[in-house]
C-alpha atoms as a PDB file:
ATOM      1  CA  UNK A   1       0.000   0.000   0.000  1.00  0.00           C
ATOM      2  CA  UNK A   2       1.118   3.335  -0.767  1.00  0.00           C
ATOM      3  CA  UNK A   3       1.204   5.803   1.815  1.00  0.00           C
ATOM      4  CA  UNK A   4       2.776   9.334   2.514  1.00  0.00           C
ATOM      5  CA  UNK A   5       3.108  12.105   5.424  1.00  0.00           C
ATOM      6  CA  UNK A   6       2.956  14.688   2.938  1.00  0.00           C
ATOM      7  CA  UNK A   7      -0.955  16.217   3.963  1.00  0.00           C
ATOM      8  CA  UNK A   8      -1.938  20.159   3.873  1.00  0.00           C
ATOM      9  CA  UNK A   9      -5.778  20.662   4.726  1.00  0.00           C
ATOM     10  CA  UNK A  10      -7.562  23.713   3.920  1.00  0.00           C
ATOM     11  CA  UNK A  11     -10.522  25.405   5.360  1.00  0.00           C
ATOM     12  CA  UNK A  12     -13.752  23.884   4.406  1.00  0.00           C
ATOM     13  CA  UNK A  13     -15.473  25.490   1.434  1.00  0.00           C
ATOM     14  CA  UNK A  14     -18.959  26.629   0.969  1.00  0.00           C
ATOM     15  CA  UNK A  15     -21.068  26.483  -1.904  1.00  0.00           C
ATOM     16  CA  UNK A  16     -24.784  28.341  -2.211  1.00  0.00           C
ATOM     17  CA  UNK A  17     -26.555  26.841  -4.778  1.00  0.00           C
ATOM     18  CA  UNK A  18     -29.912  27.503  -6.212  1.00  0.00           C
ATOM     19  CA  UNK A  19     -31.592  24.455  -4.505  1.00  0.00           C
ATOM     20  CA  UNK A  20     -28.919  23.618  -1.268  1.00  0.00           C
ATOM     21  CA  UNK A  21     -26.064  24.569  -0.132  1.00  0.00           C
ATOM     22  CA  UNK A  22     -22.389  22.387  -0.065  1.00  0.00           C
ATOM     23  CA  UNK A  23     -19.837  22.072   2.289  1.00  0.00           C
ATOM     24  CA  UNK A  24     -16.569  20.337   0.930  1.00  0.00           C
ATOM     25  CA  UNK A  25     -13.825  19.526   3.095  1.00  0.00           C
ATOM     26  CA  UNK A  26     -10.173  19.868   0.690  1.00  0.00           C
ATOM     27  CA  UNK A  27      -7.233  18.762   1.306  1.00  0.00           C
ATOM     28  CA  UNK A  28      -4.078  17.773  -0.738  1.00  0.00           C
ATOM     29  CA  UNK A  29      -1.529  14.294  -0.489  1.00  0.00           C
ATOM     30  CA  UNK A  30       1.626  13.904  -2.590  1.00  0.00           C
ATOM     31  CA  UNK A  31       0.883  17.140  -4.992  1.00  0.00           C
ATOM     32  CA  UNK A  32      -2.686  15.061  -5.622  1.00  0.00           C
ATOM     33  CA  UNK A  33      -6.115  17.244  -4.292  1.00  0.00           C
ATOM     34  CA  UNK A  34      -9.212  15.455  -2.316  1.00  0.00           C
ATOM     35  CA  UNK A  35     -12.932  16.928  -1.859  1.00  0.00           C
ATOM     36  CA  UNK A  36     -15.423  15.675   0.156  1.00  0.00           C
ATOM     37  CA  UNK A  37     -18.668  17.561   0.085  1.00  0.00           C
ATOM     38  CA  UNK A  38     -20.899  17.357   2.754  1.00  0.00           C
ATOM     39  CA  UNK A  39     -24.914  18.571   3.553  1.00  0.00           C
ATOM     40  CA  UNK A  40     -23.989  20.356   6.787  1.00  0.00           C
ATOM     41  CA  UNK A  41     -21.307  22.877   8.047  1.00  0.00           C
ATOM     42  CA  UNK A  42     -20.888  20.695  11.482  1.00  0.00           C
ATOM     43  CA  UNK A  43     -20.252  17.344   9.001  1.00  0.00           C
ATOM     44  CA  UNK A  44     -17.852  18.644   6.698  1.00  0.00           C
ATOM     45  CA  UNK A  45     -15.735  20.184  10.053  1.00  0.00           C
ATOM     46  CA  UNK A  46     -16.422  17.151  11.931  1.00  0.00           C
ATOM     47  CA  UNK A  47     -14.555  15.312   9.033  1.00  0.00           C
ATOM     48  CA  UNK A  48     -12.076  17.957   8.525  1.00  0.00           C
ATOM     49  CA  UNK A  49     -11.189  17.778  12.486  1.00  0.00           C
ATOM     50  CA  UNK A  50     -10.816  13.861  11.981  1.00  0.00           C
ATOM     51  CA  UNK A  51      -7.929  14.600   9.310  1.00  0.00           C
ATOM     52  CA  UNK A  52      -6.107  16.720  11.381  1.00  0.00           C
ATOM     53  CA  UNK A  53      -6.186  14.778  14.369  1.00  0.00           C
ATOM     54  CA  UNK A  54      -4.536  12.082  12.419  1.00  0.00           C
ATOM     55  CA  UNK A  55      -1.914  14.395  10.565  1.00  0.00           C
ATOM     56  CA  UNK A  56      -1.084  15.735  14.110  1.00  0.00           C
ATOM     57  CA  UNK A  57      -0.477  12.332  15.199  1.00  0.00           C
ATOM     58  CA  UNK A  58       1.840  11.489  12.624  1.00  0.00           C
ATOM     59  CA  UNK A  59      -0.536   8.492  10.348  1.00  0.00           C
ATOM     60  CA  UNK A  60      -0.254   7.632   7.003  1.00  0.00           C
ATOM     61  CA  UNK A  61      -2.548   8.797   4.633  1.00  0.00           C
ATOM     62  CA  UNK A  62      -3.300   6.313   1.605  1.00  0.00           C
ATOM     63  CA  UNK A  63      -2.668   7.364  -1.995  1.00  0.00           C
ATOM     64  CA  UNK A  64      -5.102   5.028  -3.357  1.00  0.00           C
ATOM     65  CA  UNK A  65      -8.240   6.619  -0.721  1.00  0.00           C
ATOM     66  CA  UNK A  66      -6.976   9.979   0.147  1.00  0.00           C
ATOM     67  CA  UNK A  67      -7.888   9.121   3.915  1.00  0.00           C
ATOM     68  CA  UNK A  68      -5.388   8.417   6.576  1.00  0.00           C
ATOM     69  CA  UNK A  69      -4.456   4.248   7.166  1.00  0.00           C
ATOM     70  CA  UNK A  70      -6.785   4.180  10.451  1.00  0.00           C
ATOM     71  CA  UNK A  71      -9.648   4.995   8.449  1.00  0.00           C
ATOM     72  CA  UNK A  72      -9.749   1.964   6.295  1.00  0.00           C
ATOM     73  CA  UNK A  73     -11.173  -1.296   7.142  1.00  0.00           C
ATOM     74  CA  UNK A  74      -9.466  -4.452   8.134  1.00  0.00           C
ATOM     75  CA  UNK A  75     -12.384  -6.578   6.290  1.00  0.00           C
ATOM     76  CA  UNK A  76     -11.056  -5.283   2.670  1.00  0.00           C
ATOM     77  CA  UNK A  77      -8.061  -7.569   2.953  1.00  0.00           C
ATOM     78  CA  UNK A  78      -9.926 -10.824   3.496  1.00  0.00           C
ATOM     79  CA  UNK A  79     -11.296 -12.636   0.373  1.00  0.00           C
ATOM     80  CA  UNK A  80     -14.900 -13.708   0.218  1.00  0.00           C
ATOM     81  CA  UNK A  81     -13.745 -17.393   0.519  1.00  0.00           C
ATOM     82  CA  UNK A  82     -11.565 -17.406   3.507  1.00  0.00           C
ATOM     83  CA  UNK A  83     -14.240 -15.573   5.470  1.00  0.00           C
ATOM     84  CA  UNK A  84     -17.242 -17.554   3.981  1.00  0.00           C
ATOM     85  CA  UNK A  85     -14.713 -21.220   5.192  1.00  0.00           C
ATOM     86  CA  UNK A  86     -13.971 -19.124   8.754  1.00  0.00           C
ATOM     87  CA  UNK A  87     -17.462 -18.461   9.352  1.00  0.00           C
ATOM     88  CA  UNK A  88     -19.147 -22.313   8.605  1.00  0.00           C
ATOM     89  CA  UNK A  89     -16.271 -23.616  10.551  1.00  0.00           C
ATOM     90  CA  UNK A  90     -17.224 -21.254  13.050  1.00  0.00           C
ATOM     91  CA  UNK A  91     -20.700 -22.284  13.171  1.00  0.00           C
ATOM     92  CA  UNK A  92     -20.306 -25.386  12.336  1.00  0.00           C
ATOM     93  CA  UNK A  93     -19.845 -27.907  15.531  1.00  0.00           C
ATOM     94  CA  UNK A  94     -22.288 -25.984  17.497  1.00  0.00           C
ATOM     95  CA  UNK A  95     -25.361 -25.428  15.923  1.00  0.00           C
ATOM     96  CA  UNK A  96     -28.120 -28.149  15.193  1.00  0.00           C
ATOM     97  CA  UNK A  97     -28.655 -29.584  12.063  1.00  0.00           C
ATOM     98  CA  UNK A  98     -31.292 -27.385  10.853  1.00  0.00           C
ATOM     99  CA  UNK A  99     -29.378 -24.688  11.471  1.00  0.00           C
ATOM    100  CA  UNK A 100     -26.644 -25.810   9.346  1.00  0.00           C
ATOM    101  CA  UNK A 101     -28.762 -26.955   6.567  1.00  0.00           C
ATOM    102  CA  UNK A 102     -29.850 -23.232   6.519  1.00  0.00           C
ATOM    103  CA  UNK A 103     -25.827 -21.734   6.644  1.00  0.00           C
ATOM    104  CA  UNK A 104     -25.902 -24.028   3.841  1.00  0.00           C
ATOM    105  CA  UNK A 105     -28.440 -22.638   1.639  1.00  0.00           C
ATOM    106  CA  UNK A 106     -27.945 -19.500   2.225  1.00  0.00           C
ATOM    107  CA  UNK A 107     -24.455 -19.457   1.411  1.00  0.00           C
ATOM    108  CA  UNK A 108     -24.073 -20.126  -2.496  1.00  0.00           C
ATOM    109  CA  UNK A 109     -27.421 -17.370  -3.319  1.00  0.00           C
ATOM    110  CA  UNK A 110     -24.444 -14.926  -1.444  1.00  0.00           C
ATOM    111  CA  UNK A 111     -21.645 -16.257  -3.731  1.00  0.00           C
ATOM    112  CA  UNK A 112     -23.041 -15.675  -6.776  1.00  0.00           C
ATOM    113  CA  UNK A 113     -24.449 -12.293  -6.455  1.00  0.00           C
ATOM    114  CA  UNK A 114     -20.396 -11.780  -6.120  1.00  0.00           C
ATOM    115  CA  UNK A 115     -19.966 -12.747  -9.988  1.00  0.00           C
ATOM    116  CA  UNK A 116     -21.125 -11.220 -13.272  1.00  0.00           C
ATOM    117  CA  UNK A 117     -21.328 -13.173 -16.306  1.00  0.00           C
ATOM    118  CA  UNK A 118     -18.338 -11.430 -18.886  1.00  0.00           C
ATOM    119  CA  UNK A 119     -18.855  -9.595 -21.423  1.00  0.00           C
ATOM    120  CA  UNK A 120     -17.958 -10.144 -25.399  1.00  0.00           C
ATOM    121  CA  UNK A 121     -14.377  -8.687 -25.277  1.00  0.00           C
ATOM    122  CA  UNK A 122     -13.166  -9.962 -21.615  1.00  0.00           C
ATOM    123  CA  UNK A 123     -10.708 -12.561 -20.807  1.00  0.00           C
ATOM    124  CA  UNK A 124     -12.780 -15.326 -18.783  1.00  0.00           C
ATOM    125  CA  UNK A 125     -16.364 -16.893 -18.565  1.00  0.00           C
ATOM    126  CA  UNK A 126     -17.152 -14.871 -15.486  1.00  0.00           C
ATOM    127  CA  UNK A 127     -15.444 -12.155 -13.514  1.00  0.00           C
ATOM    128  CA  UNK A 128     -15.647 -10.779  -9.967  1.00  0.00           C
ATOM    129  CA  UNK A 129     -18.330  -7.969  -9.834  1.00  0.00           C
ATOM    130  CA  UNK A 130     -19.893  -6.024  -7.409  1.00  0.00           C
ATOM    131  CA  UNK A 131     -21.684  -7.671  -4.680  1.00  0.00           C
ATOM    132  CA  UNK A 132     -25.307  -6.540  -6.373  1.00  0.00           C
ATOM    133  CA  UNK A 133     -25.976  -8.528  -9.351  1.00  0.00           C
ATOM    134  CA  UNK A 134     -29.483 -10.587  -9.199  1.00  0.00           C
ATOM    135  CA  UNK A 135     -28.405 -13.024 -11.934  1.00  0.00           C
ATOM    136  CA  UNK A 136     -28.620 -16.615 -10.711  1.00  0.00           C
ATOM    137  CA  UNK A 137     -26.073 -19.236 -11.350  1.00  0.00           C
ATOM    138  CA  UNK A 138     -24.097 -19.080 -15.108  1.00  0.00           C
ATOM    139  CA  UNK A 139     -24.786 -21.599 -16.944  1.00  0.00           C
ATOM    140  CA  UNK A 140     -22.069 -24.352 -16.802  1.00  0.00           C
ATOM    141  CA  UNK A 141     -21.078 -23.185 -13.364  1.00  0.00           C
ATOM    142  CA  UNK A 142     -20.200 -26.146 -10.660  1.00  0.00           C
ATOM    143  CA  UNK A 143     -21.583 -26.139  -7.370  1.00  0.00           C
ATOM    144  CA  UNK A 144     -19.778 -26.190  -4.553  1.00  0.00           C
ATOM    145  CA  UNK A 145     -19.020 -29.097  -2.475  1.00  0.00           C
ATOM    146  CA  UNK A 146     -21.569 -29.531   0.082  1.00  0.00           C
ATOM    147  CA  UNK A 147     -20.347 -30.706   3.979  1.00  0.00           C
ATOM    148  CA  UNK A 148     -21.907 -33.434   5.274  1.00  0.00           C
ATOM    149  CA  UNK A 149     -24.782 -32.625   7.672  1.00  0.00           C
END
Protein backbone atom coordinates (compact mmCIF):
# COMPACT_ATOMS: atom_id res chain seq x y z
CA UNK A 1 0.00 0.00 0.00
CA UNK A 2 1.12 3.33 -0.77
CA UNK A 3 1.20 5.80 1.82
CA UNK A 4 2.78 9.33 2.51
CA UNK A 5 3.11 12.10 5.42
CA UNK A 6 2.96 14.69 2.94
CA UNK A 7 -0.95 16.22 3.96
CA UNK A 8 -1.94 20.16 3.87
CA UNK A 9 -5.78 20.66 4.73
CA UNK A 10 -7.56 23.71 3.92
CA UNK A 11 -10.52 25.40 5.36
CA UNK A 12 -13.75 23.88 4.41
CA UNK A 13 -15.47 25.49 1.43
CA UNK A 14 -18.96 26.63 0.97
CA UNK A 15 -21.07 26.48 -1.90
CA UNK A 16 -24.78 28.34 -2.21
CA UNK A 17 -26.56 26.84 -4.78
CA UNK A 18 -29.91 27.50 -6.21
CA UNK A 19 -31.59 24.45 -4.50
CA UNK A 20 -28.92 23.62 -1.27
CA UNK A 21 -26.06 24.57 -0.13
CA UNK A 22 -22.39 22.39 -0.06
CA UNK A 23 -19.84 22.07 2.29
CA UNK A 24 -16.57 20.34 0.93
CA UNK A 25 -13.82 19.53 3.10
CA UNK A 26 -10.17 19.87 0.69
CA UNK A 27 -7.23 18.76 1.31
CA UNK A 28 -4.08 17.77 -0.74
CA UNK A 29 -1.53 14.29 -0.49
CA UNK A 30 1.63 13.90 -2.59
CA UNK A 31 0.88 17.14 -4.99
CA UNK A 32 -2.69 15.06 -5.62
CA UNK A 33 -6.12 17.24 -4.29
CA UNK A 34 -9.21 15.46 -2.32
CA UNK A 35 -12.93 16.93 -1.86
CA UNK A 36 -15.42 15.67 0.16
CA UNK A 37 -18.67 17.56 0.09
CA UNK A 38 -20.90 17.36 2.75
CA UNK A 39 -24.91 18.57 3.55
CA UNK A 40 -23.99 20.36 6.79
CA UNK A 41 -21.31 22.88 8.05
CA UNK A 42 -20.89 20.69 11.48
CA UNK A 43 -20.25 17.34 9.00
CA UNK A 44 -17.85 18.64 6.70
CA UNK A 45 -15.74 20.18 10.05
CA UNK A 46 -16.42 17.15 11.93
CA UNK A 47 -14.56 15.31 9.03
CA UNK A 48 -12.08 17.96 8.53
CA UNK A 49 -11.19 17.78 12.49
CA UNK A 50 -10.82 13.86 11.98
CA UNK A 51 -7.93 14.60 9.31
CA UNK A 52 -6.11 16.72 11.38
CA UNK A 53 -6.19 14.78 14.37
CA UNK A 54 -4.54 12.08 12.42
CA UNK A 55 -1.91 14.40 10.56
CA UNK A 56 -1.08 15.74 14.11
CA UNK A 57 -0.48 12.33 15.20
CA UNK A 58 1.84 11.49 12.62
CA UNK A 59 -0.54 8.49 10.35
CA UNK A 60 -0.25 7.63 7.00
CA UNK A 61 -2.55 8.80 4.63
CA UNK A 62 -3.30 6.31 1.60
CA UNK A 63 -2.67 7.36 -1.99
CA UNK A 64 -5.10 5.03 -3.36
CA UNK A 65 -8.24 6.62 -0.72
CA UNK A 66 -6.98 9.98 0.15
CA UNK A 67 -7.89 9.12 3.91
CA UNK A 68 -5.39 8.42 6.58
CA UNK A 69 -4.46 4.25 7.17
CA UNK A 70 -6.79 4.18 10.45
CA UNK A 71 -9.65 4.99 8.45
CA UNK A 72 -9.75 1.96 6.29
CA UNK A 73 -11.17 -1.30 7.14
CA UNK A 74 -9.47 -4.45 8.13
CA UNK A 75 -12.38 -6.58 6.29
CA UNK A 76 -11.06 -5.28 2.67
CA UNK A 77 -8.06 -7.57 2.95
CA UNK A 78 -9.93 -10.82 3.50
CA UNK A 79 -11.30 -12.64 0.37
CA UNK A 80 -14.90 -13.71 0.22
CA UNK A 81 -13.75 -17.39 0.52
CA UNK A 82 -11.57 -17.41 3.51
CA UNK A 83 -14.24 -15.57 5.47
CA UNK A 84 -17.24 -17.55 3.98
CA UNK A 85 -14.71 -21.22 5.19
CA UNK A 86 -13.97 -19.12 8.75
CA UNK A 87 -17.46 -18.46 9.35
CA UNK A 88 -19.15 -22.31 8.61
CA UNK A 89 -16.27 -23.62 10.55
CA UNK A 90 -17.22 -21.25 13.05
CA UNK A 91 -20.70 -22.28 13.17
CA UNK A 92 -20.31 -25.39 12.34
CA UNK A 93 -19.85 -27.91 15.53
CA UNK A 94 -22.29 -25.98 17.50
CA UNK A 95 -25.36 -25.43 15.92
CA UNK A 96 -28.12 -28.15 15.19
CA UNK A 97 -28.66 -29.58 12.06
CA UNK A 98 -31.29 -27.38 10.85
CA UNK A 99 -29.38 -24.69 11.47
CA UNK A 100 -26.64 -25.81 9.35
CA UNK A 101 -28.76 -26.95 6.57
CA UNK A 102 -29.85 -23.23 6.52
CA UNK A 103 -25.83 -21.73 6.64
CA UNK A 104 -25.90 -24.03 3.84
CA UNK A 105 -28.44 -22.64 1.64
CA UNK A 106 -27.94 -19.50 2.23
CA UNK A 107 -24.46 -19.46 1.41
CA UNK A 108 -24.07 -20.13 -2.50
CA UNK A 109 -27.42 -17.37 -3.32
CA UNK A 110 -24.44 -14.93 -1.44
CA UNK A 111 -21.64 -16.26 -3.73
CA UNK A 112 -23.04 -15.67 -6.78
CA UNK A 113 -24.45 -12.29 -6.45
CA UNK A 114 -20.40 -11.78 -6.12
CA UNK A 115 -19.97 -12.75 -9.99
CA UNK A 116 -21.13 -11.22 -13.27
CA UNK A 117 -21.33 -13.17 -16.31
CA UNK A 118 -18.34 -11.43 -18.89
CA UNK A 119 -18.86 -9.60 -21.42
CA UNK A 120 -17.96 -10.14 -25.40
CA UNK A 121 -14.38 -8.69 -25.28
CA UNK A 122 -13.17 -9.96 -21.61
CA UNK A 123 -10.71 -12.56 -20.81
CA UNK A 124 -12.78 -15.33 -18.78
CA UNK A 125 -16.36 -16.89 -18.56
CA UNK A 126 -17.15 -14.87 -15.49
CA UNK A 127 -15.44 -12.15 -13.51
CA UNK A 128 -15.65 -10.78 -9.97
CA UNK A 129 -18.33 -7.97 -9.83
CA UNK A 130 -19.89 -6.02 -7.41
CA UNK A 131 -21.68 -7.67 -4.68
CA UNK A 132 -25.31 -6.54 -6.37
CA UNK A 133 -25.98 -8.53 -9.35
CA UNK A 134 -29.48 -10.59 -9.20
CA UNK A 135 -28.41 -13.02 -11.93
CA UNK A 136 -28.62 -16.62 -10.71
CA UNK A 137 -26.07 -19.24 -11.35
CA UNK A 138 -24.10 -19.08 -15.11
CA UNK A 139 -24.79 -21.60 -16.94
CA UNK A 140 -22.07 -24.35 -16.80
CA UNK A 141 -21.08 -23.18 -13.36
CA UNK A 142 -20.20 -26.15 -10.66
CA UNK A 143 -21.58 -26.14 -7.37
CA UNK A 144 -19.78 -26.19 -4.55
CA UNK A 145 -19.02 -29.10 -2.47
CA UNK A 146 -21.57 -29.53 0.08
CA UNK A 147 -20.35 -30.71 3.98
CA UNK A 148 -21.91 -33.43 5.27
CA UNK A 149 -24.78 -32.63 7.67
Amino acid sequence: MDTTYDVKLWKTSVYEGKKKTTHTVRWELADKEWRKPFATGPLAESFRSGLVTAARKGEAFSLSTGLPVSYQSGAAGVKWYDFAVQFVDHLWERTSTDNRRNVVKALPPSRWTCFVVSRPGSTGWMSVGPCASTRSTPVGATRPRRRSL
